[in-house]
N, C-alpha and C. Protein backbone atom coordinates (compact mmCIF):
# COMPACT_ATOMS: atom_id res chain seq x y z
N UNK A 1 -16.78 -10.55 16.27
CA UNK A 1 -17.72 -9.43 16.14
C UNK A 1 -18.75 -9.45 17.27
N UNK A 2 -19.15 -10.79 17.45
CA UNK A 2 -20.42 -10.79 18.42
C UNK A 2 -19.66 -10.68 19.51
N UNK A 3 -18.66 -11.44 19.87
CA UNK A 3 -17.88 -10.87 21.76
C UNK A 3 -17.86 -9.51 21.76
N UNK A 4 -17.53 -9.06 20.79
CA UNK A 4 -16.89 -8.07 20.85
C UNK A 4 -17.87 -6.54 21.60
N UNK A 5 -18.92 -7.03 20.52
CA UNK A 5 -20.00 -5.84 20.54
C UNK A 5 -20.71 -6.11 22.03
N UNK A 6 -21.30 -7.26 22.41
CA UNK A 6 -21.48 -8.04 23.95
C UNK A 6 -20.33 -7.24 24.71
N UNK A 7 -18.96 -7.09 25.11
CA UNK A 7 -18.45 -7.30 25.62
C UNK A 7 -18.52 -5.56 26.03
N UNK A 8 -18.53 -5.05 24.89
CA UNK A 8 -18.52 -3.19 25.12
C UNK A 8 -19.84 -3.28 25.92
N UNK A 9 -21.20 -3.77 25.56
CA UNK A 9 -22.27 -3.66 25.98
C UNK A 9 -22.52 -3.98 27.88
N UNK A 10 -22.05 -5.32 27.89
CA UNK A 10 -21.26 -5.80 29.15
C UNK A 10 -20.34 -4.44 30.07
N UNK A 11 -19.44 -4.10 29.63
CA UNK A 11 -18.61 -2.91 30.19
C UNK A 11 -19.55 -1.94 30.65
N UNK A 12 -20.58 -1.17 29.31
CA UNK A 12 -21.39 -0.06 29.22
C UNK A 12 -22.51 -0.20 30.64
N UNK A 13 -22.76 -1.41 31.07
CA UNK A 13 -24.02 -2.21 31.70
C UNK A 13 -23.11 -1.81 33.38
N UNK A 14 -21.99 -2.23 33.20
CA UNK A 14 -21.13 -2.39 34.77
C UNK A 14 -20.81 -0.44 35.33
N UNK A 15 -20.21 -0.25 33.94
CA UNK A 15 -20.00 1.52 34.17
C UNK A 15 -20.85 2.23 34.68
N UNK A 16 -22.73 1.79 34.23
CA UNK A 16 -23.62 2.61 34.22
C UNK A 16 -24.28 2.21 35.82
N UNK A 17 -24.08 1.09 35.86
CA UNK A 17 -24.91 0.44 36.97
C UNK A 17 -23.89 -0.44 38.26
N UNK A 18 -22.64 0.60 39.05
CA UNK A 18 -21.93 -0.22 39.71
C UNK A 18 -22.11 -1.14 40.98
N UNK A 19 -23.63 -1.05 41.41
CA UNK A 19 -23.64 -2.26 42.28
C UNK A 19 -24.65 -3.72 42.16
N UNK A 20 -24.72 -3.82 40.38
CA UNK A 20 -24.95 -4.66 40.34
C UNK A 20 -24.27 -5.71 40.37
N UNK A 21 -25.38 -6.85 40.97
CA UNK A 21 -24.81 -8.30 40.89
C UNK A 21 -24.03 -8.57 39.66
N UNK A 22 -23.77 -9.98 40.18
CA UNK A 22 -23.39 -11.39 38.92
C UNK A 22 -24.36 -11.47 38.09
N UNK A 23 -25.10 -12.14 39.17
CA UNK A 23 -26.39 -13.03 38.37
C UNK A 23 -27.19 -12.04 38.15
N UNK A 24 -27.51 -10.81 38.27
CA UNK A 24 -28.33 -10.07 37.88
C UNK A 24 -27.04 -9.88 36.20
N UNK A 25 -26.47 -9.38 36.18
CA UNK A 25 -25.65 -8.70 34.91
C UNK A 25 -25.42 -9.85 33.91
N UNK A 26 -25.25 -11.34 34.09
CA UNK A 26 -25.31 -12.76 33.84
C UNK A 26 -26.97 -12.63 32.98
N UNK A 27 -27.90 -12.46 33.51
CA UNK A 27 -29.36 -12.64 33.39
C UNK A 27 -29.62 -11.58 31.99
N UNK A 28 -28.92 -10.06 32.35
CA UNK A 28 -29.13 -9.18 31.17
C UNK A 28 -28.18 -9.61 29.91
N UNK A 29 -27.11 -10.15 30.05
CA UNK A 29 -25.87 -10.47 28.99
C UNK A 29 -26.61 -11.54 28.35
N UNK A 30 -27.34 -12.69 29.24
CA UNK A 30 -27.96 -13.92 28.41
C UNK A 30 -29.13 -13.18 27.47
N UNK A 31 -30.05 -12.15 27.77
CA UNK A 31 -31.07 -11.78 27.22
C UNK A 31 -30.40 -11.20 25.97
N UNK A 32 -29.69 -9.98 25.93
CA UNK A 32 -28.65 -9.40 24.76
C UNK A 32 -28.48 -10.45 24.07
N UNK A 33 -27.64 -11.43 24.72
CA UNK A 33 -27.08 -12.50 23.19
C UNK A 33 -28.14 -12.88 22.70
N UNK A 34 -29.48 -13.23 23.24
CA UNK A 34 -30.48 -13.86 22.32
C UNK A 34 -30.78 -12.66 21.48
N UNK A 35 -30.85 -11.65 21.98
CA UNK A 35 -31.67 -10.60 20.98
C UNK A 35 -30.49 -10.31 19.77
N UNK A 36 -29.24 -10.46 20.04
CA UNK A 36 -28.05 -10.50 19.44
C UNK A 36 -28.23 -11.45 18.11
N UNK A 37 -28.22 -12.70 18.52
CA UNK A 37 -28.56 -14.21 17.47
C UNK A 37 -29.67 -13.97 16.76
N UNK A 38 -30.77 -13.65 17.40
CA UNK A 38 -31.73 -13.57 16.54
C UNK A 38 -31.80 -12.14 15.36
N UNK A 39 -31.19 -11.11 16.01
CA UNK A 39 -31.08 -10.09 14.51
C UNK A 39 -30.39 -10.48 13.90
N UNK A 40 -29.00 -11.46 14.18
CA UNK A 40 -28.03 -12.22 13.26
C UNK A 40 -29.05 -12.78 12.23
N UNK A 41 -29.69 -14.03 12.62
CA UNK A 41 -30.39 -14.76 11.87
C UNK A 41 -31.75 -14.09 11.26
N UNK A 42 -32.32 -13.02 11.49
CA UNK A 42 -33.52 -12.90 10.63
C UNK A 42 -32.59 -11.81 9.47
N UNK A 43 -31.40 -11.31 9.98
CA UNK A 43 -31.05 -10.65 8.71
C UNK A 43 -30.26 -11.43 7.65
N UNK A 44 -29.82 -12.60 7.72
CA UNK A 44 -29.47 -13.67 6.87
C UNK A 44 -30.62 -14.52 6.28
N UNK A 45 -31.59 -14.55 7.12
CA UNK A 45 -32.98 -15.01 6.38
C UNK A 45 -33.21 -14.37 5.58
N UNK A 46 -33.44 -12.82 5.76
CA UNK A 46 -34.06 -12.24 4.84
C UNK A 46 -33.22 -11.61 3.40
N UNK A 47 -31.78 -11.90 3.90
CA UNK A 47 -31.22 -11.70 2.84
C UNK A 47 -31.14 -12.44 1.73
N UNK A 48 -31.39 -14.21 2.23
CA UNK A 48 -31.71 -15.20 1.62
C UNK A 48 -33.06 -15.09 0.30
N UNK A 49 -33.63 -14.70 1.51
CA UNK A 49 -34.96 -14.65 1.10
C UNK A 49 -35.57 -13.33 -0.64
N UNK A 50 -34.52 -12.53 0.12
CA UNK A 50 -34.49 -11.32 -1.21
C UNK A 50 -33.91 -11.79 -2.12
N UNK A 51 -32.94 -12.82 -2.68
CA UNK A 51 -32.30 -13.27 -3.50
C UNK A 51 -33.22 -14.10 -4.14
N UNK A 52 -33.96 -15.28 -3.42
CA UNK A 52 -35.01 -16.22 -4.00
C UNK A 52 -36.53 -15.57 -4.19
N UNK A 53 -36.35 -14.05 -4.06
CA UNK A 53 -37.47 -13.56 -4.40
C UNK A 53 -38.98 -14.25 -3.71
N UNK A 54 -38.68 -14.24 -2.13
CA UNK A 54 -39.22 -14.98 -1.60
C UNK A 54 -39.90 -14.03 0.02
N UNK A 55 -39.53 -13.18 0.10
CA UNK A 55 -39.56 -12.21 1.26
C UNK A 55 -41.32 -12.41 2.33
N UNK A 56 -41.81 -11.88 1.29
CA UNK A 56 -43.13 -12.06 1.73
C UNK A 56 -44.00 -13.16 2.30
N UNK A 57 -43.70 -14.37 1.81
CA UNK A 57 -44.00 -15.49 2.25
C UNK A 57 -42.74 -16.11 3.41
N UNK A 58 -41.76 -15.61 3.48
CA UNK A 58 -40.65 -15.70 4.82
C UNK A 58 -41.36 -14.83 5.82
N UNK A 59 -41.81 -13.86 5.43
CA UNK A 59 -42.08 -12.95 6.94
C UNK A 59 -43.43 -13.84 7.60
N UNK A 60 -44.42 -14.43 6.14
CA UNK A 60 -45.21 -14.51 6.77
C UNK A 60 -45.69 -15.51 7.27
N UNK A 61 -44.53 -16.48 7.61
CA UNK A 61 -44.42 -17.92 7.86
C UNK A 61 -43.98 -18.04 9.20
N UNK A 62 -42.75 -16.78 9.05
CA UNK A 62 -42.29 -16.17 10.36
C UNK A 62 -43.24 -15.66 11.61
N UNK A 63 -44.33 -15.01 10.92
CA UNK A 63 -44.87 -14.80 11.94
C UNK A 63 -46.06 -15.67 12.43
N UNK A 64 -46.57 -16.34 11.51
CA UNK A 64 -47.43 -17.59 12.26
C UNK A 64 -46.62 -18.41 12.71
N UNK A 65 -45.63 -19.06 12.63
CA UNK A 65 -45.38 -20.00 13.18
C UNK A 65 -44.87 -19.47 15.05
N UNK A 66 -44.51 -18.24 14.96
CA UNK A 66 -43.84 -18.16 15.90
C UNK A 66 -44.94 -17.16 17.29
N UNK A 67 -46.03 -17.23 16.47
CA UNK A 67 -47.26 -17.22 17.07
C UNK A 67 -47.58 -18.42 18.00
N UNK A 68 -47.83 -19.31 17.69
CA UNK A 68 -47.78 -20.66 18.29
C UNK A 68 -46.50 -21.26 18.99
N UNK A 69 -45.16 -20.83 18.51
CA UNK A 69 -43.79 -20.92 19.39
C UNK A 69 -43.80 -20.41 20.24
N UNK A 70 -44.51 -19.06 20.34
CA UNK A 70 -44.77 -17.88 21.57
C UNK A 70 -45.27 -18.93 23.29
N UNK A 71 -46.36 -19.30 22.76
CA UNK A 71 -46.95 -20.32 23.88
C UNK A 71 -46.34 -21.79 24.08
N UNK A 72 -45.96 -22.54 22.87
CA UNK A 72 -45.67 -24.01 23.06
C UNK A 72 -44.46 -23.97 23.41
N UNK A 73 -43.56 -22.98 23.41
CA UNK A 73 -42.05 -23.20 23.68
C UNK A 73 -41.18 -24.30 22.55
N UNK A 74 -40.48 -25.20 22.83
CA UNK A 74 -39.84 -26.03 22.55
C UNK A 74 -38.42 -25.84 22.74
N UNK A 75 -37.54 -27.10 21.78
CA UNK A 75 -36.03 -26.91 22.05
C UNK A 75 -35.23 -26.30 21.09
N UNK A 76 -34.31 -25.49 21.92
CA UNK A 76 -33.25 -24.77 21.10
C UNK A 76 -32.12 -24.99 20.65
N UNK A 77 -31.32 -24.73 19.88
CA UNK A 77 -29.87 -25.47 19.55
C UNK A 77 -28.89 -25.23 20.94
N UNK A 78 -28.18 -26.30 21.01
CA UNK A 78 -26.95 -25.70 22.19
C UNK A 78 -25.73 -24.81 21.63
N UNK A 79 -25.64 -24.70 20.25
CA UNK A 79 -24.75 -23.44 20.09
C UNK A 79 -26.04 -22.58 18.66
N UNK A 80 -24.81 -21.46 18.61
CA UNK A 80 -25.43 -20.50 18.08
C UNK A 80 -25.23 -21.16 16.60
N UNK A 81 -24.08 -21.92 16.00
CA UNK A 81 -24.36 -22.11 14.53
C UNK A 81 -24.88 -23.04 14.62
N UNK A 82 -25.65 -24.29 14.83
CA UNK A 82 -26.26 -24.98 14.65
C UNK A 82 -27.65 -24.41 14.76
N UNK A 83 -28.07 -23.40 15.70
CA UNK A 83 -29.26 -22.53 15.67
C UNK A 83 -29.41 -22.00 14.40
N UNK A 84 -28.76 -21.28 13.65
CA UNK A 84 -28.51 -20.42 12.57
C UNK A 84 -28.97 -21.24 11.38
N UNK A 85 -27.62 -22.74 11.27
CA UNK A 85 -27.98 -23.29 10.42
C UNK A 85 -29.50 -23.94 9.90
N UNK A 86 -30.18 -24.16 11.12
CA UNK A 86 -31.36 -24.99 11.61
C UNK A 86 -32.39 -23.99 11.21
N UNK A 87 -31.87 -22.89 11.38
CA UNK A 87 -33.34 -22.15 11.53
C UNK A 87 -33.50 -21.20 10.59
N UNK A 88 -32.47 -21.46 9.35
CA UNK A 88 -31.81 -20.91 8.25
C UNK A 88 -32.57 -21.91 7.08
N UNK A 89 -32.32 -23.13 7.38
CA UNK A 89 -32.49 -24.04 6.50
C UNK A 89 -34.70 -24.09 6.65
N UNK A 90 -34.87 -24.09 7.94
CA UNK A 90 -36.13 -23.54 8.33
C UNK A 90 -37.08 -22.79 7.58
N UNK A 91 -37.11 -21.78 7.62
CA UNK A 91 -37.28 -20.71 7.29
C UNK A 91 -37.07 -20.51 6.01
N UNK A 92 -36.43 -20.89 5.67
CA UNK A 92 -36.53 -20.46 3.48
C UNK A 92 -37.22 -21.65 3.37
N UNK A 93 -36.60 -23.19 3.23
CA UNK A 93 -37.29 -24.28 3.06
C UNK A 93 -38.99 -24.41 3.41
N UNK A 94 -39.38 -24.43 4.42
CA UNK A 94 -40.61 -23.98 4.30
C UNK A 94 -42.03 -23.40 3.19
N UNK A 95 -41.52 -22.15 3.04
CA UNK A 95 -42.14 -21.22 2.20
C UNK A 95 -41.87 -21.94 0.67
N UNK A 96 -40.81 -22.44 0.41
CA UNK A 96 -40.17 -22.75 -1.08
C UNK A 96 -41.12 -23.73 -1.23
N UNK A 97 -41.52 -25.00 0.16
CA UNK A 97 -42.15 -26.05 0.00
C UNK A 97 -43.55 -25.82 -0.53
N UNK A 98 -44.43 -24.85 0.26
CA UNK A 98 -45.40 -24.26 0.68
C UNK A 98 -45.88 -23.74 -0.59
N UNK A 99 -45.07 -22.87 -1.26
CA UNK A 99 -45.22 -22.42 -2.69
C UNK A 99 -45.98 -23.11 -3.43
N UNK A 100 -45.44 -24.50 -3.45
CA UNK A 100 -45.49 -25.42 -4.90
C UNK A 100 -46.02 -26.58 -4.17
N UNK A 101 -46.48 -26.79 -3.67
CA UNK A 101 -47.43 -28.27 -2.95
C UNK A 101 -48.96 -27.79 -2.53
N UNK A 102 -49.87 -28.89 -2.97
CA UNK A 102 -50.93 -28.44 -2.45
C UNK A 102 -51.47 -29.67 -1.32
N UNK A 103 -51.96 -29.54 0.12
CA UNK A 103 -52.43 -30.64 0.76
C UNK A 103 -54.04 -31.03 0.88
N UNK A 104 -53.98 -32.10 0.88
CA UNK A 104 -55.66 -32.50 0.51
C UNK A 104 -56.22 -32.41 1.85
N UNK A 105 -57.21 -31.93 2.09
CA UNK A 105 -58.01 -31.41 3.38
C UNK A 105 -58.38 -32.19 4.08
N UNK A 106 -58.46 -33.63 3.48
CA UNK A 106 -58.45 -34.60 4.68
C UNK A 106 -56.99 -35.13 4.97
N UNK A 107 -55.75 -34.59 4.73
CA UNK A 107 -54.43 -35.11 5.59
C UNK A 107 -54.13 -33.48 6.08
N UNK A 108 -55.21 -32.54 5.94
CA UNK A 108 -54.53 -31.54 6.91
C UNK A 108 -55.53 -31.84 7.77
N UNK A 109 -56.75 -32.59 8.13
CA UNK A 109 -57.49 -32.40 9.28
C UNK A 109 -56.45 -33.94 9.96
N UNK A 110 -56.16 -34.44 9.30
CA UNK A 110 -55.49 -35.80 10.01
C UNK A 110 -54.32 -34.98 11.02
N UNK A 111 -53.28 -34.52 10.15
CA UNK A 111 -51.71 -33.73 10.11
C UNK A 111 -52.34 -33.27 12.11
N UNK A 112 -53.38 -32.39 11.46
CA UNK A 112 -53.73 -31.50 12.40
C UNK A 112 -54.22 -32.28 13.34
N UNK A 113 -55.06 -33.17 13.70
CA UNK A 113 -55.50 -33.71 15.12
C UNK A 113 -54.24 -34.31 15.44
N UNK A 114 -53.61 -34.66 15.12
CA UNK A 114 -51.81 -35.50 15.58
C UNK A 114 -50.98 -34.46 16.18
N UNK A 115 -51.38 -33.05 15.85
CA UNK A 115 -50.50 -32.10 16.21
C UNK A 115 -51.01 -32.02 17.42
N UNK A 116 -52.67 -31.59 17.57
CA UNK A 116 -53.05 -30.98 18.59
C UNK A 116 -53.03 -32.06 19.43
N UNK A 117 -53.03 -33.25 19.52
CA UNK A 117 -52.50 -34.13 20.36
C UNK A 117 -51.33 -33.92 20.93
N UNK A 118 -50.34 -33.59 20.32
CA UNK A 118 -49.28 -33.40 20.78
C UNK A 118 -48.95 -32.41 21.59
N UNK A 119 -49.66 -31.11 21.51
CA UNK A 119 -49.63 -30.27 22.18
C UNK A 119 -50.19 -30.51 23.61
N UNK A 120 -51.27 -31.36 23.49
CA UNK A 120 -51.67 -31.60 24.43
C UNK A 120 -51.03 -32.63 25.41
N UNK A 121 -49.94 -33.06 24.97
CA UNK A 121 -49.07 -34.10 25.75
C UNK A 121 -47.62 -33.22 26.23
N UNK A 122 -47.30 -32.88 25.40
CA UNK A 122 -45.78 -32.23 25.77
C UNK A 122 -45.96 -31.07 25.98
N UNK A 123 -47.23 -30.22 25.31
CA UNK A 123 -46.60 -28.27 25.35
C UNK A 123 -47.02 -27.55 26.94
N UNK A 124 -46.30 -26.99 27.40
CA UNK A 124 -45.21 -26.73 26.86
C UNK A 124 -43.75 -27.26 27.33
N UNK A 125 -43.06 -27.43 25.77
CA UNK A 125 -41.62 -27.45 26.52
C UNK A 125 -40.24 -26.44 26.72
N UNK A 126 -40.24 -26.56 27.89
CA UNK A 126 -39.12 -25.26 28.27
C UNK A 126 -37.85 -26.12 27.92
N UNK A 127 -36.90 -25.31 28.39
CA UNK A 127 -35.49 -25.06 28.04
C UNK A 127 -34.61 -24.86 29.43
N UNK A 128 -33.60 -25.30 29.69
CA UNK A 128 -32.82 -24.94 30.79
C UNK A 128 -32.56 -23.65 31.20
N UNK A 129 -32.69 -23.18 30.13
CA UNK A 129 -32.33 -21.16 30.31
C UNK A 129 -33.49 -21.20 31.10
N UNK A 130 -34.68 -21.27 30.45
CA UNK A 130 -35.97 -21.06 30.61
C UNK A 130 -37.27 -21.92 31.04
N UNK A 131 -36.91 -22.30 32.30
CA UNK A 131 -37.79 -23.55 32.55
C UNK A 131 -38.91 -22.65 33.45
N UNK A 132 -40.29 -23.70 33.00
CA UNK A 132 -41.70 -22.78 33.46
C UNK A 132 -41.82 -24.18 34.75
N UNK A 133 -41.60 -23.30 35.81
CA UNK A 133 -41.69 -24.07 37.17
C UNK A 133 -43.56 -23.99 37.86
N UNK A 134 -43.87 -22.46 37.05
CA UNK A 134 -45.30 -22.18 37.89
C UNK A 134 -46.29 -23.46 36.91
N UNK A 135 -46.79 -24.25 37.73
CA UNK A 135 -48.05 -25.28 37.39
C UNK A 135 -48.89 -24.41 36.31
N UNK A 136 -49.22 -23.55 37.12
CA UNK A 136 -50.79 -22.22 36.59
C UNK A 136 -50.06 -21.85 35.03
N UNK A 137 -49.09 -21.54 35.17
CA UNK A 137 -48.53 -20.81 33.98
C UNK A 137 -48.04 -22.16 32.63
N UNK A 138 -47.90 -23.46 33.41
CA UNK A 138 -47.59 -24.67 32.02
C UNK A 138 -49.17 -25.07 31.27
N UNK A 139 -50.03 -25.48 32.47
CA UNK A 139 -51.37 -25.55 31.93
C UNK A 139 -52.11 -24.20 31.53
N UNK A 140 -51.77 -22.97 31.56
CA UNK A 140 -51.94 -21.70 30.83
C UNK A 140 -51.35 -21.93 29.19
N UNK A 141 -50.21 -22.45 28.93
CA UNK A 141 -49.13 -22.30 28.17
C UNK A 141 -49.95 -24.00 26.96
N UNK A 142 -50.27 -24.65 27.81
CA UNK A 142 -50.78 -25.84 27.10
C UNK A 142 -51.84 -25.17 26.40
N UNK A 143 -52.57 -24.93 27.48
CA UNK A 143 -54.62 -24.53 26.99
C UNK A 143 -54.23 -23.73 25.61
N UNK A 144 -53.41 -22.46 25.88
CA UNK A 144 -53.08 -21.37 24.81
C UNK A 144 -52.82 -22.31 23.47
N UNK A 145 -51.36 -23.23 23.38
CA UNK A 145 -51.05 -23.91 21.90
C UNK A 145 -51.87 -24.96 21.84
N UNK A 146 -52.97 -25.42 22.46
CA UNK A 146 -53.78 -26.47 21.82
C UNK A 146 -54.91 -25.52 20.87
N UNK A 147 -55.53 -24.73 21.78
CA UNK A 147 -56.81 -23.47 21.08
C UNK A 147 -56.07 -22.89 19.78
N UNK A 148 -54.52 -22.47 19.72
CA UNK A 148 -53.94 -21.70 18.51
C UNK A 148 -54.25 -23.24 17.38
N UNK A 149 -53.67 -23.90 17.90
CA UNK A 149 -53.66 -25.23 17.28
C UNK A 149 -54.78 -25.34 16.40
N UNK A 150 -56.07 -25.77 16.89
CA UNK A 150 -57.10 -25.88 16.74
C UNK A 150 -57.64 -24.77 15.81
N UNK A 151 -56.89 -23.50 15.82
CA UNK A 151 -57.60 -22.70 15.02
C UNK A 151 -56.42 -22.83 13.44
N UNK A 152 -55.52 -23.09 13.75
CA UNK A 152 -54.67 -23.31 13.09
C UNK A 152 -55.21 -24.05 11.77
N UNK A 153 -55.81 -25.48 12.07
CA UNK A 153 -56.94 -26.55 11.55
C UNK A 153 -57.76 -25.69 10.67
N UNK A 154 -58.46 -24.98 11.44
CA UNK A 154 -59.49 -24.39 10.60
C UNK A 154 -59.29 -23.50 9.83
N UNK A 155 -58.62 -22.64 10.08
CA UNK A 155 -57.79 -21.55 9.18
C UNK A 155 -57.12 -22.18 7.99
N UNK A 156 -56.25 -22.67 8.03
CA UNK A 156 -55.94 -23.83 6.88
C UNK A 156 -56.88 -24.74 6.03
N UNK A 157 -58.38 -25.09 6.55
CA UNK A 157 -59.47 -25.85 5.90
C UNK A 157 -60.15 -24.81 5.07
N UNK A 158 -60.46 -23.37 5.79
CA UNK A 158 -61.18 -22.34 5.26
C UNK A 158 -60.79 -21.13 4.65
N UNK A 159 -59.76 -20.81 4.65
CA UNK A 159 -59.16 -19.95 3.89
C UNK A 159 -58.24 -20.65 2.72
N UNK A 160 -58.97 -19.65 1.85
CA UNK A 160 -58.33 -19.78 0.31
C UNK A 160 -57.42 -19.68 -0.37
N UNK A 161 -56.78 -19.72 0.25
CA UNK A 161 -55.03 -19.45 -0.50
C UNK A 161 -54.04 -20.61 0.01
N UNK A 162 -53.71 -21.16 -1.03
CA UNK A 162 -52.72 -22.56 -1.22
C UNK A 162 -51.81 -22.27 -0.13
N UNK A 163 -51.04 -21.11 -0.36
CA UNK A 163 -49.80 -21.34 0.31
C UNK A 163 -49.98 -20.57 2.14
N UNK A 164 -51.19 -19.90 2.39
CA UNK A 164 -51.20 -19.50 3.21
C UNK A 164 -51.84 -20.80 4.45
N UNK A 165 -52.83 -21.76 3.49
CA UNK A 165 -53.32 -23.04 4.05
C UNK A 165 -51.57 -24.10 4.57
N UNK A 166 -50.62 -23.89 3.62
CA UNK A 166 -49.97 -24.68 3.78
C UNK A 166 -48.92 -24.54 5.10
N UNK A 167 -48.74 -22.89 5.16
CA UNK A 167 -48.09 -22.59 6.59
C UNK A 167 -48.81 -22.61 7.51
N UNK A 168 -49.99 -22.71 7.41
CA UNK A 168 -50.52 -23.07 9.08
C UNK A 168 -50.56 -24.60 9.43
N UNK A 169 -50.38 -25.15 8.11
CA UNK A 169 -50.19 -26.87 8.64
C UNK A 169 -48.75 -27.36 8.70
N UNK A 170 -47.71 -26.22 8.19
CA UNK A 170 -46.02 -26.88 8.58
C UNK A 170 -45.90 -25.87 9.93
N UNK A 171 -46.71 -24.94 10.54
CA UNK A 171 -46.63 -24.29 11.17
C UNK A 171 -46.71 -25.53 12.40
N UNK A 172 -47.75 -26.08 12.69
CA UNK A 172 -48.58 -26.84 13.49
C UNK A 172 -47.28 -28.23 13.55
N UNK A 173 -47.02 -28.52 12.28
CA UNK A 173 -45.48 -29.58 12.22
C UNK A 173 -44.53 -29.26 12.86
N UNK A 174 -44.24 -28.12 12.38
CA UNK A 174 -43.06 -27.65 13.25
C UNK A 174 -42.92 -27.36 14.60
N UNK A 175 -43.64 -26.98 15.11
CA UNK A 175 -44.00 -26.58 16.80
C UNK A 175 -44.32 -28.22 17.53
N UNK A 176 -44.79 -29.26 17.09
CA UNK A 176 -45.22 -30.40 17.34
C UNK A 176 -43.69 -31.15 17.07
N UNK A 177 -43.00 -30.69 16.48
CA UNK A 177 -41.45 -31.39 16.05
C UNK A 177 -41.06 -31.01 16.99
N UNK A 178 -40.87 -29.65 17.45
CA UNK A 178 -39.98 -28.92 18.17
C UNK A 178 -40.39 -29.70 19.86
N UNK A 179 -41.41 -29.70 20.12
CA UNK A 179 -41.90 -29.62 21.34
C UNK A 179 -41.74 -31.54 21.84
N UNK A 180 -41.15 -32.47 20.67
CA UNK A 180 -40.91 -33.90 21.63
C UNK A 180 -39.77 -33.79 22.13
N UNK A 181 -39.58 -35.08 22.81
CA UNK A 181 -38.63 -35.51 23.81
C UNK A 181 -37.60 -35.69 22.91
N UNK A 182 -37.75 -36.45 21.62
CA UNK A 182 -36.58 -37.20 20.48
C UNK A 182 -35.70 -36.09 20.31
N UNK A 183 -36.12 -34.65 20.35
CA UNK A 183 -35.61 -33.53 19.72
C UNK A 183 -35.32 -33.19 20.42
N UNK A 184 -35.36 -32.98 21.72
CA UNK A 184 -34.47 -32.33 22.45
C UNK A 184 -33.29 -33.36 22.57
N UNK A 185 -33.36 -34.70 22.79
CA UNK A 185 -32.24 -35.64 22.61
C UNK A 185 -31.35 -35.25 21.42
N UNK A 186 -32.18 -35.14 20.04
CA UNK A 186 -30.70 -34.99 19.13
C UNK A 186 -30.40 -33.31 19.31
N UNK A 187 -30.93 -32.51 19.76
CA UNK A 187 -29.83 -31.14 20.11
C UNK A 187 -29.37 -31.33 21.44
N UNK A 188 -29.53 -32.83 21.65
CA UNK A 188 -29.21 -32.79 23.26
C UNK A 188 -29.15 -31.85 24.01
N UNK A 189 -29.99 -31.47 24.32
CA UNK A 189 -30.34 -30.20 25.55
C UNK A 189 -31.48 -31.09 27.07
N UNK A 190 -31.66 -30.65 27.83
CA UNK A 190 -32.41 -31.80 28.74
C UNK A 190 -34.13 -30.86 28.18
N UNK A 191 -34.31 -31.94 29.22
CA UNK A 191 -36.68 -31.65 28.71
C UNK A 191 -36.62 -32.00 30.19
N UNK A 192 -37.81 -31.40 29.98
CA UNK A 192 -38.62 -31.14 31.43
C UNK A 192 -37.82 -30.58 32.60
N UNK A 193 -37.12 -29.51 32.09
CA UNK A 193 -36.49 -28.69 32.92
C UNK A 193 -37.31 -27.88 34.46
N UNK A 194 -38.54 -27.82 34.65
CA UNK A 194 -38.84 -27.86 35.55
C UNK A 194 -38.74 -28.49 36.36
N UNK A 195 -38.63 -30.08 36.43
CA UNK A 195 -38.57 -30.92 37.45
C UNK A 195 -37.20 -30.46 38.39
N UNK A 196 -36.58 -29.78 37.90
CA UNK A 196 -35.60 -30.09 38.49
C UNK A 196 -35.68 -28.40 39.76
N UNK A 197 -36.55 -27.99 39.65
CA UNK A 197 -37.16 -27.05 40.99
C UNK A 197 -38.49 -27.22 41.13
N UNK A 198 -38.40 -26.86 42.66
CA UNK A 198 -39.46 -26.93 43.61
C UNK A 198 -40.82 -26.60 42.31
N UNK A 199 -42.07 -26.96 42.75
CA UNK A 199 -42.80 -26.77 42.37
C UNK A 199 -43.89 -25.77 43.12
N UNK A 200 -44.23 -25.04 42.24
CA UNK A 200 -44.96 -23.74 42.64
C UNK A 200 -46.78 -23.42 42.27
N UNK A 201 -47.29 -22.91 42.76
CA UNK A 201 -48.90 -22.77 42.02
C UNK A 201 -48.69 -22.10 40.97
């Protein structure tokens, strides 16, 4: 299904536009499949999610966390079902946790300075697709998920609602998971994909 629909799209891309490149038509086909995978997976999330009567707290876990993914980057699966599965199991698990646990405000200010440490050591981490070569733009990309970070902390200390406190502190877990070295080892994908070009301002 997915070659398939790619592949018309691919054709539609060459028909419309005949003197484009490789690597230019290569560059648009890689962007498609992500936008491809990811409507795959948020419409299996949420189908999940309508069954466990859970929707609302999926979207809205979805969108903080990936608030802070926006800037810190991290690592991605090397295929698409291990992405799916990962970010399947993610994404409902979470919220289900979040529901029914409450954390005591001194292991979310702990949770939380360990995170923002972390951010401040690794973020951000790119990806081979996507490696951030500009200097200006990694220490842009750091400053950004340490400050989200940080507010992250407080938002979770001061706002009143159990489960909304609890996704900004698996939020802050998760992006701090995503963003070590160990983890890109077990999806084996490489880290510090910049090094491997010139360096730029």
């Amino acid at each position: 299904m997915k070659k398939k629909i790619l592949k018309k799209l691919e054709n539609t891309i060459r028909k419309s536009n005949k003197d484009i490149n490789e690597i230019k038509l290569e560059e648009i086909m890689y962007g498609l499949d992500s936008i491809y995978l990811t409507i795959e997976k948020i419409i299996i999330i949420i189908i999940i999610s309508l069954i466990l009567k859970i929707v609302k707290e999926v979207m809205l876990f979805m969108l903080i966390y990936n608030i802070i993914r926006f800037t810190g980057f991290g690592a991605h699966a090397k295929n698409s079902l291990t992405c799916l599965i990962v970010s399947t199991i993610t994404f409902i698990g979470i919220p289900l946790i979040s529901i029914h646990i409450t954390i005591p405000i001194y292991m979310k200010i702990m949770i939380g300075i360990i995170c923002v440490i972390i951010f401040l050591i690794y973020a951000p981490a790119d990806t081979e697709k996507r490696p951030i070569i500009s200097k200006k733009r990694r220490i842009f990309f750091k400053t950004s998920t340490t400050l989200i970070g940080v507010l992250y902390i407080f938002l979770s200390i001061f706002i009143k609602d159990n489960y909304l406190d609890n996704v900004f502190i698996f939020s802050l877990i998760l992006q701090s998971i995503m963003i070590l070295p160990i983890t890109y080892k077990l999806f084996r994908v490489s880290y510090n994909n910049y090094k491997n070009y010139k360096i730029d301002g």
